[in-house]
N, C-alpha and C. Protein backbone atom coordinates (compact mmCIF):
# COMPACT_ATOMS: atom_id res chain seq x y z
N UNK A 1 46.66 -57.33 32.65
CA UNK A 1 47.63 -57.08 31.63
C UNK A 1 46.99 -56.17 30.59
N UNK A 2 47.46 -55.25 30.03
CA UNK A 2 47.07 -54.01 29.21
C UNK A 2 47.43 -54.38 27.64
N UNK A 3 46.08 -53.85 26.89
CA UNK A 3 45.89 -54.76 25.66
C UNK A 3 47.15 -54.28 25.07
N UNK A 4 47.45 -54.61 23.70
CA UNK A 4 48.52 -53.99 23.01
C UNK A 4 47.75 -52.89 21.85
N UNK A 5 48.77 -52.07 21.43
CA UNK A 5 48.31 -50.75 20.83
C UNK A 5 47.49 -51.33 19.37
N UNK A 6 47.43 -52.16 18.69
CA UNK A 6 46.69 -52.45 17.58
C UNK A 6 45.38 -52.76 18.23
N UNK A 7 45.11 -53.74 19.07
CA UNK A 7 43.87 -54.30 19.85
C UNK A 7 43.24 -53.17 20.00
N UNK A 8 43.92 -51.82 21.12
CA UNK A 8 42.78 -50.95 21.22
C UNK A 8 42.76 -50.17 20.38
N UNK A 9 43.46 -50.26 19.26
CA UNK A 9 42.97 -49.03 18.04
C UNK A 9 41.80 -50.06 17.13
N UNK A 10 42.05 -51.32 16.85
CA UNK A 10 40.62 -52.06 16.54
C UNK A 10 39.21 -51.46 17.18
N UNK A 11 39.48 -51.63 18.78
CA UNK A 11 38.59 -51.67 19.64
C UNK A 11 37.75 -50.08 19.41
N UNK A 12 38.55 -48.75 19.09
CA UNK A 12 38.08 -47.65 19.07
C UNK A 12 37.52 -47.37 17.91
N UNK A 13 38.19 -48.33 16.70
CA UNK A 13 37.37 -48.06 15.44
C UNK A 13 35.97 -48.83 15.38
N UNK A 14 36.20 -49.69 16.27
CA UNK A 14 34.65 -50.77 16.21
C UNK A 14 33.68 -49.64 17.52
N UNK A 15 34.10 -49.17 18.00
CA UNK A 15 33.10 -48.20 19.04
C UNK A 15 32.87 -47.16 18.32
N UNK A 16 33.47 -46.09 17.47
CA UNK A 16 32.97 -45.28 16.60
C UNK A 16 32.18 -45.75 15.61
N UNK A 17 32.63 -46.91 14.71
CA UNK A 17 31.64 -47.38 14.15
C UNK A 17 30.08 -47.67 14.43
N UNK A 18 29.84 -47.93 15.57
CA UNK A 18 28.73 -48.52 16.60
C UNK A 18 28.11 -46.65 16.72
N UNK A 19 29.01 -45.77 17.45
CA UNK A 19 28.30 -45.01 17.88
C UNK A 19 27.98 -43.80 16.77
N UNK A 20 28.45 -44.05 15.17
CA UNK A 20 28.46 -42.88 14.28
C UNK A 20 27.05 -42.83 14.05
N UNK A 21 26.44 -44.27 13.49
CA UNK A 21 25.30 -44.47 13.06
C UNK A 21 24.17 -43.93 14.01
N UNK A 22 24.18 -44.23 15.16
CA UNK A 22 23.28 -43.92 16.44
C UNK A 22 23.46 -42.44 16.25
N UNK A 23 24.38 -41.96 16.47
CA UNK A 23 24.28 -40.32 15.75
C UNK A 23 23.54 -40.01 14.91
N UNK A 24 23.79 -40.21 13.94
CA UNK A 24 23.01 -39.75 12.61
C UNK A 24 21.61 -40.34 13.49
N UNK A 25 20.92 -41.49 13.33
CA UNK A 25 19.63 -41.38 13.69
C UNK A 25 18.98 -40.80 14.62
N UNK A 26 19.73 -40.76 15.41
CA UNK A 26 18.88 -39.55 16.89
C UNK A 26 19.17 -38.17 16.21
N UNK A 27 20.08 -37.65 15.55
CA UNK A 27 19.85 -36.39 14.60
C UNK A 27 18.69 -36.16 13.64
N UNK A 28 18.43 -37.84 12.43
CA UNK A 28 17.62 -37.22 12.26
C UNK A 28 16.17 -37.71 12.22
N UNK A 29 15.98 -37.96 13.89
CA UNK A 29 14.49 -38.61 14.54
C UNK A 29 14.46 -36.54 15.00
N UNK A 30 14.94 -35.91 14.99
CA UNK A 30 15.00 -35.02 16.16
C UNK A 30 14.79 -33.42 14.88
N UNK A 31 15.30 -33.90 13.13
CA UNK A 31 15.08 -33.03 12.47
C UNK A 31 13.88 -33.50 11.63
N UNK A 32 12.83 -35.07 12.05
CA UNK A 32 11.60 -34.68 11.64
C UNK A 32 11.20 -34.67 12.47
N UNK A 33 11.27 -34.33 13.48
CA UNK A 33 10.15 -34.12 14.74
C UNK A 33 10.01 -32.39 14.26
N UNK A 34 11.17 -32.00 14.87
CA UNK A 34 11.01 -30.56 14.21
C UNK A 34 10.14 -30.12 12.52
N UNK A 35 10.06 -30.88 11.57
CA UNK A 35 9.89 -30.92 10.08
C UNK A 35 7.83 -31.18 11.04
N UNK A 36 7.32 -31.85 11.83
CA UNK A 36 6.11 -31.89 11.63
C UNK A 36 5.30 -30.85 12.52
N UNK A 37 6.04 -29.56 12.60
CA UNK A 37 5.50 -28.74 13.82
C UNK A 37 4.55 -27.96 12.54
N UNK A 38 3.11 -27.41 13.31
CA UNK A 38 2.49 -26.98 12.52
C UNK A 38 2.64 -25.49 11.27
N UNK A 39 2.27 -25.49 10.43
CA UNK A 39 2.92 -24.54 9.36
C UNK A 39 2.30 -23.13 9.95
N UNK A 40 3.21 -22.43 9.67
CA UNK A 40 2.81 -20.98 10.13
C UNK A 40 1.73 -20.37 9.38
N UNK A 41 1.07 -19.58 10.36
CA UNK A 41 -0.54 -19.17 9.52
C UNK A 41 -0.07 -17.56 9.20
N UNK A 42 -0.72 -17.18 7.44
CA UNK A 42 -0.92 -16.01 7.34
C UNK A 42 -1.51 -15.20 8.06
N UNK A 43 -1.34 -13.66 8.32
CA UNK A 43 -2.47 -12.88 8.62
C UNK A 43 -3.22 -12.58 7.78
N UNK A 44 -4.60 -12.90 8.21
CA UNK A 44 -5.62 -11.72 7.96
C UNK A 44 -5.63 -11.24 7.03
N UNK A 45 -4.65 -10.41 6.93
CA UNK A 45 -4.71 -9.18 6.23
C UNK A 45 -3.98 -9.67 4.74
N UNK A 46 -3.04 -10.79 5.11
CA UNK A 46 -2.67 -11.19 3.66
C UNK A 46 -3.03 -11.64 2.80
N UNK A 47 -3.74 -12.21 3.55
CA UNK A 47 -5.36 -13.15 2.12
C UNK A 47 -6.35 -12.39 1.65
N UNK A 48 -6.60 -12.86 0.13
CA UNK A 48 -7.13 -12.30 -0.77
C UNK A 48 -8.66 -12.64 -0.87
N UNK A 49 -9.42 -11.79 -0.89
CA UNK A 49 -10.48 -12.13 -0.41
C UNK A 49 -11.48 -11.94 -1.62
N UNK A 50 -12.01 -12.84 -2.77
CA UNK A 50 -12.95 -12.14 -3.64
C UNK A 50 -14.10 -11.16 -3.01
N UNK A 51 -14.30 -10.19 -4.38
CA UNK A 51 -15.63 -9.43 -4.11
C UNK A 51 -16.06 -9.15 -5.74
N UNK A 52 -16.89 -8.47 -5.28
CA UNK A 52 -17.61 -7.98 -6.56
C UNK A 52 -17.16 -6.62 -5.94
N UNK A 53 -16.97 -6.06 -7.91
CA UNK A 53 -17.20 -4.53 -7.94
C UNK A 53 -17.94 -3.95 -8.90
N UNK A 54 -18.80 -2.90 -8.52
CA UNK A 54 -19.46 -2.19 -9.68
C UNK A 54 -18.80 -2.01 -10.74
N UNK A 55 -19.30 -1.64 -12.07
CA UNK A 55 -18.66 -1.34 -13.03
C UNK A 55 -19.94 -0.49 -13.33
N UNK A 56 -19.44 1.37 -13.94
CA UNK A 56 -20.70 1.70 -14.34
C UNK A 56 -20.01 2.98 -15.25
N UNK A 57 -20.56 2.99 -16.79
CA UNK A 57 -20.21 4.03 -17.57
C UNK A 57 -21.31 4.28 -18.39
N UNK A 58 -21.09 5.49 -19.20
CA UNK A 58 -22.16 6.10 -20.41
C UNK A 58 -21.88 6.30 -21.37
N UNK A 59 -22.32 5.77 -22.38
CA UNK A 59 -22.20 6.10 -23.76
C UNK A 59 -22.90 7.06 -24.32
N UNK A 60 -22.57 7.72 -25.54
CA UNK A 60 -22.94 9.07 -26.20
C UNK A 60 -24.22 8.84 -26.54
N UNK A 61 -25.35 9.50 -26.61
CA UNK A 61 -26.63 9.34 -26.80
C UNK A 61 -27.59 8.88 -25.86
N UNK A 62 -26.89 8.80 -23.90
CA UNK A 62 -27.68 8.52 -23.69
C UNK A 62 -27.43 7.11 -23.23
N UNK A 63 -27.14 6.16 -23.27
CA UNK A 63 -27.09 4.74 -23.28
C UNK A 63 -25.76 4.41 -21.94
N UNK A 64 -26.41 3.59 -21.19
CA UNK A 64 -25.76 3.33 -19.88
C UNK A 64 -25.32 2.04 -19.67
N UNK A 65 -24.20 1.65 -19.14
CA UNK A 65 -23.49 0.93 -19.09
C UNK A 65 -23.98 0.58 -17.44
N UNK A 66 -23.79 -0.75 -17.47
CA UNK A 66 -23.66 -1.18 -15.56
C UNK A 66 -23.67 -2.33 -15.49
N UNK A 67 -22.65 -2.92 -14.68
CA UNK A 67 -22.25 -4.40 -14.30
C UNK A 67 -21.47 -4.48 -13.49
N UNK A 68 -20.42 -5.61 -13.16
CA UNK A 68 -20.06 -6.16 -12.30
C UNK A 68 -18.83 -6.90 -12.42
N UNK A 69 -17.66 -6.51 -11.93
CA UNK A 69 -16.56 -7.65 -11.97
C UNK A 69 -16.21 -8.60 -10.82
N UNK A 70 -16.05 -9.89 -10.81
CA UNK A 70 -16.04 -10.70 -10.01
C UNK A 70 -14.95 -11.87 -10.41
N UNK A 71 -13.64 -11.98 -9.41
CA UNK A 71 -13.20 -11.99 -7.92
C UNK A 71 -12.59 -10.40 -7.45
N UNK A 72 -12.68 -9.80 -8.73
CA UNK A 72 -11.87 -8.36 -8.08
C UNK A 72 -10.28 -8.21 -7.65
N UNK A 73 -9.52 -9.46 -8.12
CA UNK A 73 -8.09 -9.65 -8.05
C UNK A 73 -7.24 -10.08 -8.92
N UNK A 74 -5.97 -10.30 -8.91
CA UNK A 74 -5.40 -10.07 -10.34
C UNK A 74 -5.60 -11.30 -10.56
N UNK A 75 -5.78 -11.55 -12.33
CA UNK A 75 -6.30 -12.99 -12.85
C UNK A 75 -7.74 -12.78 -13.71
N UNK A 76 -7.85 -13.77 -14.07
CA UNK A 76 -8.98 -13.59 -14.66
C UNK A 76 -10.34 -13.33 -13.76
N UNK A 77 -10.60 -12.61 -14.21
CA UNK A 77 -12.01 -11.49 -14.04
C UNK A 77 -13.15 -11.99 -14.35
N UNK A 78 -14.29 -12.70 -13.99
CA UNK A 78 -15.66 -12.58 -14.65
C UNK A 78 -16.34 -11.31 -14.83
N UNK A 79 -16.49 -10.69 -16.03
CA UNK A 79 -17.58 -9.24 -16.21
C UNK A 79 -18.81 -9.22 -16.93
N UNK A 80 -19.86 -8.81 -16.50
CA UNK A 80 -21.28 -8.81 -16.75
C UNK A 80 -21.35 -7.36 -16.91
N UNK A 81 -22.26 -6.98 -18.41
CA UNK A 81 -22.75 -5.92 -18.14
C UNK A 81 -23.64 -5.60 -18.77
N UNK A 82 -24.30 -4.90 -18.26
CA UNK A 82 -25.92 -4.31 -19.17
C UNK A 82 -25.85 -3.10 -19.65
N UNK A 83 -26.78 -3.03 -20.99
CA UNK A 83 -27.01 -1.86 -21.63
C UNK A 83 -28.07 -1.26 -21.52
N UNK A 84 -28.09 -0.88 -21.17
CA UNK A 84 -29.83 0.46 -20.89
C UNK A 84 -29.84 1.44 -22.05
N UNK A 85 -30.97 1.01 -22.77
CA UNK A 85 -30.79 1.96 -24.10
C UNK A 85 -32.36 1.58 -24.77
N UNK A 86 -32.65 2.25 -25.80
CA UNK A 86 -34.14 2.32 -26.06
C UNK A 86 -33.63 1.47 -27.51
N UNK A 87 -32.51 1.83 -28.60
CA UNK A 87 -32.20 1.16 -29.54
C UNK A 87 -32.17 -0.24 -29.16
N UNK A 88 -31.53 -0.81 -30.68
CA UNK A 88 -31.60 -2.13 -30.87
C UNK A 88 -29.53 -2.08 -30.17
N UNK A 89 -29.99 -3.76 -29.12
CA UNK A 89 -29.06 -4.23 -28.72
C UNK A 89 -27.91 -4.67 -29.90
N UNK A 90 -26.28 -4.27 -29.41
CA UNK A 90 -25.27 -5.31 -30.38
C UNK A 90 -25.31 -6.25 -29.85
N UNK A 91 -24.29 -7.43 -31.11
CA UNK A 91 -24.56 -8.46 -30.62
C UNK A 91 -23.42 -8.66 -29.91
N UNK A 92 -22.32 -8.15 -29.82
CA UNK A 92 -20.87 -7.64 -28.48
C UNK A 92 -20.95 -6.92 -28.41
N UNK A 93 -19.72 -6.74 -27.02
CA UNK A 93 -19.06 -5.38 -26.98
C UNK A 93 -17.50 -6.18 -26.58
N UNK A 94 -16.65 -4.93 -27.45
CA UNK A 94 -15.21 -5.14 -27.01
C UNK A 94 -14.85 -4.20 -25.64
N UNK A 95 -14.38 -4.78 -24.94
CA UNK A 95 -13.88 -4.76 -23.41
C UNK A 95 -12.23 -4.48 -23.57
N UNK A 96 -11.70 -3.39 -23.63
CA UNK A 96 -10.14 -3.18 -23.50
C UNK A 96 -9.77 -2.91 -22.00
N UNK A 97 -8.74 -3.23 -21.31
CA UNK A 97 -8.61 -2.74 -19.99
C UNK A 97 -7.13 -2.34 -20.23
N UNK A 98 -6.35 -1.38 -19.68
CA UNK A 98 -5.20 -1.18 -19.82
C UNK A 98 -5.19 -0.10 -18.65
N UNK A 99 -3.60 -0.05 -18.08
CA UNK A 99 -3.38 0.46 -17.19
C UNK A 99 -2.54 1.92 -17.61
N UNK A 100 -2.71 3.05 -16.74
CA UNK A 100 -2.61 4.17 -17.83
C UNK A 100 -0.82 4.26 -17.11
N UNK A 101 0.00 4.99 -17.86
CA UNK A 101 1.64 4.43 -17.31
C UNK A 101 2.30 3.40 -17.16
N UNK A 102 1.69 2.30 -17.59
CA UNK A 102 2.18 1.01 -17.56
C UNK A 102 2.80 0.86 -19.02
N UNK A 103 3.95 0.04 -18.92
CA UNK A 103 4.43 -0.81 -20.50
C UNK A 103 3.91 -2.11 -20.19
N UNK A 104 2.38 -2.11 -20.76
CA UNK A 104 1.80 -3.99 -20.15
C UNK A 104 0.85 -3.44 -21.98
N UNK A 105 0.62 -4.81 -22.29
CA UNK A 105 -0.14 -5.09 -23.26
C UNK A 105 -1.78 -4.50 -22.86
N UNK A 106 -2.34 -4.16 -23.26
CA UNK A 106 -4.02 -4.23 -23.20
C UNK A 106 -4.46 -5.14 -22.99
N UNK A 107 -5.30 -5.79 -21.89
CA UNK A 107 -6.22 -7.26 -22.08
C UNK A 107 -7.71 -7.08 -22.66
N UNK A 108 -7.52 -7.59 -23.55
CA UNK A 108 -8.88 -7.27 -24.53
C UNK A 108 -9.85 -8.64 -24.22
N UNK A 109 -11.29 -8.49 -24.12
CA UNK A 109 -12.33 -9.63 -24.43
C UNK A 109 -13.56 -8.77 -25.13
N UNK A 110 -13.91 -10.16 -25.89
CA UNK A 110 -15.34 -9.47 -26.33
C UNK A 110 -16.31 -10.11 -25.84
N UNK A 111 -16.98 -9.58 -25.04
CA UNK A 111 -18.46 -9.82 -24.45
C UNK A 111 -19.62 -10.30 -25.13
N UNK A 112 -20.21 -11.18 -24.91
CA UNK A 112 -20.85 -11.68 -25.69
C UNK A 112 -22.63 -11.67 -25.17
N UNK A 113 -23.46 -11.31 -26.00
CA UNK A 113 -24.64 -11.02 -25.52
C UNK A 113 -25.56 -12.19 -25.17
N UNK A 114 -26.12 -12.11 -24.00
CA UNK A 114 -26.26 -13.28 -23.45
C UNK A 114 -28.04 -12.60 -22.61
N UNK A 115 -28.63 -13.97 -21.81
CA UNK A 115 -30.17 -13.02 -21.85
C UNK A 115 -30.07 -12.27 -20.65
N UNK A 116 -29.76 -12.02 -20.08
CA UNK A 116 -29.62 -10.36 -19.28
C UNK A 116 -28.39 -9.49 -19.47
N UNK A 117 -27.53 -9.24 -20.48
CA UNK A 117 -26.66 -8.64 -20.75
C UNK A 117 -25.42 -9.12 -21.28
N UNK A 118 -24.42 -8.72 -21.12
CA UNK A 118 -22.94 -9.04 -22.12
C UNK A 118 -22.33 -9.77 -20.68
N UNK A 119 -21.61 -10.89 -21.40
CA UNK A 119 -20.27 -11.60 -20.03
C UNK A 119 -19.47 -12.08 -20.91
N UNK A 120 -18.29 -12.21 -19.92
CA UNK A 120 -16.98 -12.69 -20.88
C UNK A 120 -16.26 -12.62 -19.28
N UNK A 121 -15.08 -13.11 -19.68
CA UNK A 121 -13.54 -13.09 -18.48
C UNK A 121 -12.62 -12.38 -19.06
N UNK A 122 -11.88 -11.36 -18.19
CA UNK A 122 -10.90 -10.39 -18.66
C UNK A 122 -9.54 -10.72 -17.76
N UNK A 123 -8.87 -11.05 -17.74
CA UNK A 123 -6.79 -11.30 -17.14
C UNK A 123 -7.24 -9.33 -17.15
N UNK A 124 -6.79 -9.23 -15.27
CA UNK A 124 -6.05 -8.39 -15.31
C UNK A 124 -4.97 -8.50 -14.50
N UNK A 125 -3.77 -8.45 -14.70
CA UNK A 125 -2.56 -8.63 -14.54
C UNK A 125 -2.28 -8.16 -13.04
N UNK A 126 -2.82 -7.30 -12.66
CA UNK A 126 -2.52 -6.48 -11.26
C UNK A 126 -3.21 -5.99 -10.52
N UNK A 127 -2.65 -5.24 -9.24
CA UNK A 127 -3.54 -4.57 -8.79
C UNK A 127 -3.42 -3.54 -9.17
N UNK A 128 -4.52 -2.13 -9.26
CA UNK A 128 -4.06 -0.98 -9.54
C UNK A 128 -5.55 -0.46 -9.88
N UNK A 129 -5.01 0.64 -10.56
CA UNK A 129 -5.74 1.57 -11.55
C UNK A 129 -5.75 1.48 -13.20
N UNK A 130 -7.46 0.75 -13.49
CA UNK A 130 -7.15 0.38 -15.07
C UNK A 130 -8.16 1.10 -15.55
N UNK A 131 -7.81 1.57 -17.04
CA UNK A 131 -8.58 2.75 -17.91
C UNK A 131 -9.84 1.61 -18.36
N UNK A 132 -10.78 1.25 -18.43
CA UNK A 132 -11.69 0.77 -19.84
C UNK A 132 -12.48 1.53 -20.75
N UNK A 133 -12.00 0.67 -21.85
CA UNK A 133 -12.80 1.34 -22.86
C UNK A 133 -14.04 -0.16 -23.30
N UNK A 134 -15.20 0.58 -23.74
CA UNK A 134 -16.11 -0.48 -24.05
C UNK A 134 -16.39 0.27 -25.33
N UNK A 135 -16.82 -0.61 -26.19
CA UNK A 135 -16.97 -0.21 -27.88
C UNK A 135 -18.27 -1.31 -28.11
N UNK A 136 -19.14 -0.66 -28.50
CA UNK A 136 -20.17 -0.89 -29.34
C UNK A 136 -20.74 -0.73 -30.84
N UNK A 137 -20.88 -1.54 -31.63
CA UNK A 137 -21.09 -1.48 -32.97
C UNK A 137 -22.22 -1.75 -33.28
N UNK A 138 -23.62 -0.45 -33.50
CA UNK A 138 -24.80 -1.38 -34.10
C UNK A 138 -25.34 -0.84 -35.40
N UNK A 139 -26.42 -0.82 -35.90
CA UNK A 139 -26.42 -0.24 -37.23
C UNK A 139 -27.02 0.75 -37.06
N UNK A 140 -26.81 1.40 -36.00
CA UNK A 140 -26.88 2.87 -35.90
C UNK A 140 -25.70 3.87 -35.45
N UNK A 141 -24.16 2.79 -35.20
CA UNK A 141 -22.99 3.54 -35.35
C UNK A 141 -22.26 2.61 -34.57
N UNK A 142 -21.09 3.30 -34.40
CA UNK A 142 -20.47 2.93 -33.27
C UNK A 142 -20.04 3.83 -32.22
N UNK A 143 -20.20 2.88 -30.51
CA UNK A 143 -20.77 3.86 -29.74
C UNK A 143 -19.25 3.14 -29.16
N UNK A 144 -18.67 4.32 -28.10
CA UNK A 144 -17.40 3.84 -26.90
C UNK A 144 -17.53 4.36 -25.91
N UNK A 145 -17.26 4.40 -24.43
CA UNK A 145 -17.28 4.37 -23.32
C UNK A 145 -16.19 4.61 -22.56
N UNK A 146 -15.30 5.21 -21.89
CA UNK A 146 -14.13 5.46 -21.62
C UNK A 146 -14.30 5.08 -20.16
N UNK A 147 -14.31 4.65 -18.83
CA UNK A 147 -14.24 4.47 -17.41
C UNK A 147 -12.92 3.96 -16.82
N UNK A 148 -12.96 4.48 -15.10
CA UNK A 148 -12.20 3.61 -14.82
C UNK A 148 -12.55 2.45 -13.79
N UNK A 149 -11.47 1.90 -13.40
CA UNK A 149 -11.74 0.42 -12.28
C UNK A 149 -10.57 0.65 -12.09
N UNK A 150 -10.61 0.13 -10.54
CA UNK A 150 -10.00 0.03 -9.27
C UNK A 150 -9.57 -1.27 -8.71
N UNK A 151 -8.36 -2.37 -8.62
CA UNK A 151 -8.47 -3.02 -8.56
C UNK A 151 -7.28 -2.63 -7.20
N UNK A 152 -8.04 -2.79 -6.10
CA UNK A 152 -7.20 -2.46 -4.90
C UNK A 152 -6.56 -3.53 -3.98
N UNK A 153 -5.32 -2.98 -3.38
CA UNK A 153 -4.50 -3.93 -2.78
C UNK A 153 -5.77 -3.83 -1.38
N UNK A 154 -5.24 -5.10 -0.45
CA UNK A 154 -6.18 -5.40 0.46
C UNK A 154 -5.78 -4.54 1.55
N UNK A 155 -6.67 -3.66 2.43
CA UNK A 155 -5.89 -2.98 3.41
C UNK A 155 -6.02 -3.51 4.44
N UNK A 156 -4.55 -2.86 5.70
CA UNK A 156 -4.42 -3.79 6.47
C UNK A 156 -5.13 -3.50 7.79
């Protein structure tokens, strides 16, 4: 004998009920399985790799500039530098870096004399081509330095 039409509309709402849930979980056993596959690796070529770069200029009279910036990428900078000169050492030097065509602020530090030469950290904002100027004040004048630095994208 064949149920009556309420019985099997009970019967179909209690089997969807049963089978909605089982859905959803085998969906989503199946979207973290997928969620733990391993993360995709950069190339090579996209990672940033610290270095050191020379830094080397001359001041008027004679007096030589030479050091070192280190990671060589945008951010703050560690810079060391020495003065080669027969006068009496300052006790800084101001460090301007600015990029020549840019609307960016100047990142200024003053270097501080330390026992093998001047260090400080300089923010440079980018990669590129930046002007420095180094300024020296001793009581025999004030001396400046005009160079540039290279802060290059990584090639591929």
């Amino acid at each position: 004998m064949p149920w009556p039409p309420s019985r099997r509309l009970l019967l179909a709402l209690l089997a969807c009920s049963l089978l909605l849930p089982a859905a959803i979980a085998v969906s989503l056993v199946s979207v973290r399985a997928a969620g733990t596959s391993p993360a995709p690796v950069a190339g090579s070529n996209l990672v940033l790799h610290p270095r050191t770069t020379d830094v080397r200029g001359a001041l008027a009279g004679g007096i030589d500039i030479t050091g070192s910036l280190y990671p060589t990428i945008p951010g703050t900078n560690a810079i060391r530098l020495a003065w080669r000169a027969t006068g009496p050492l300052p006790h800084s030097l101001t460090l301007t870096a600015e990029m020549p065509g840019m609307r960016m602020v100047p990142s200024q530090v003053t270097l501080q004399l330390r026992k093998r030469g001047f260090s400080g950290s300089i923010v440079l904002p980018m990669f590129g081509h930046y002007q420095l100027t180094v300024t020296a004040r001793t009581r025999h004048g004030l001396w400046r330095a005009r160079f540039g630095l290279e802060l290059p994208l990584p090639r591929t």
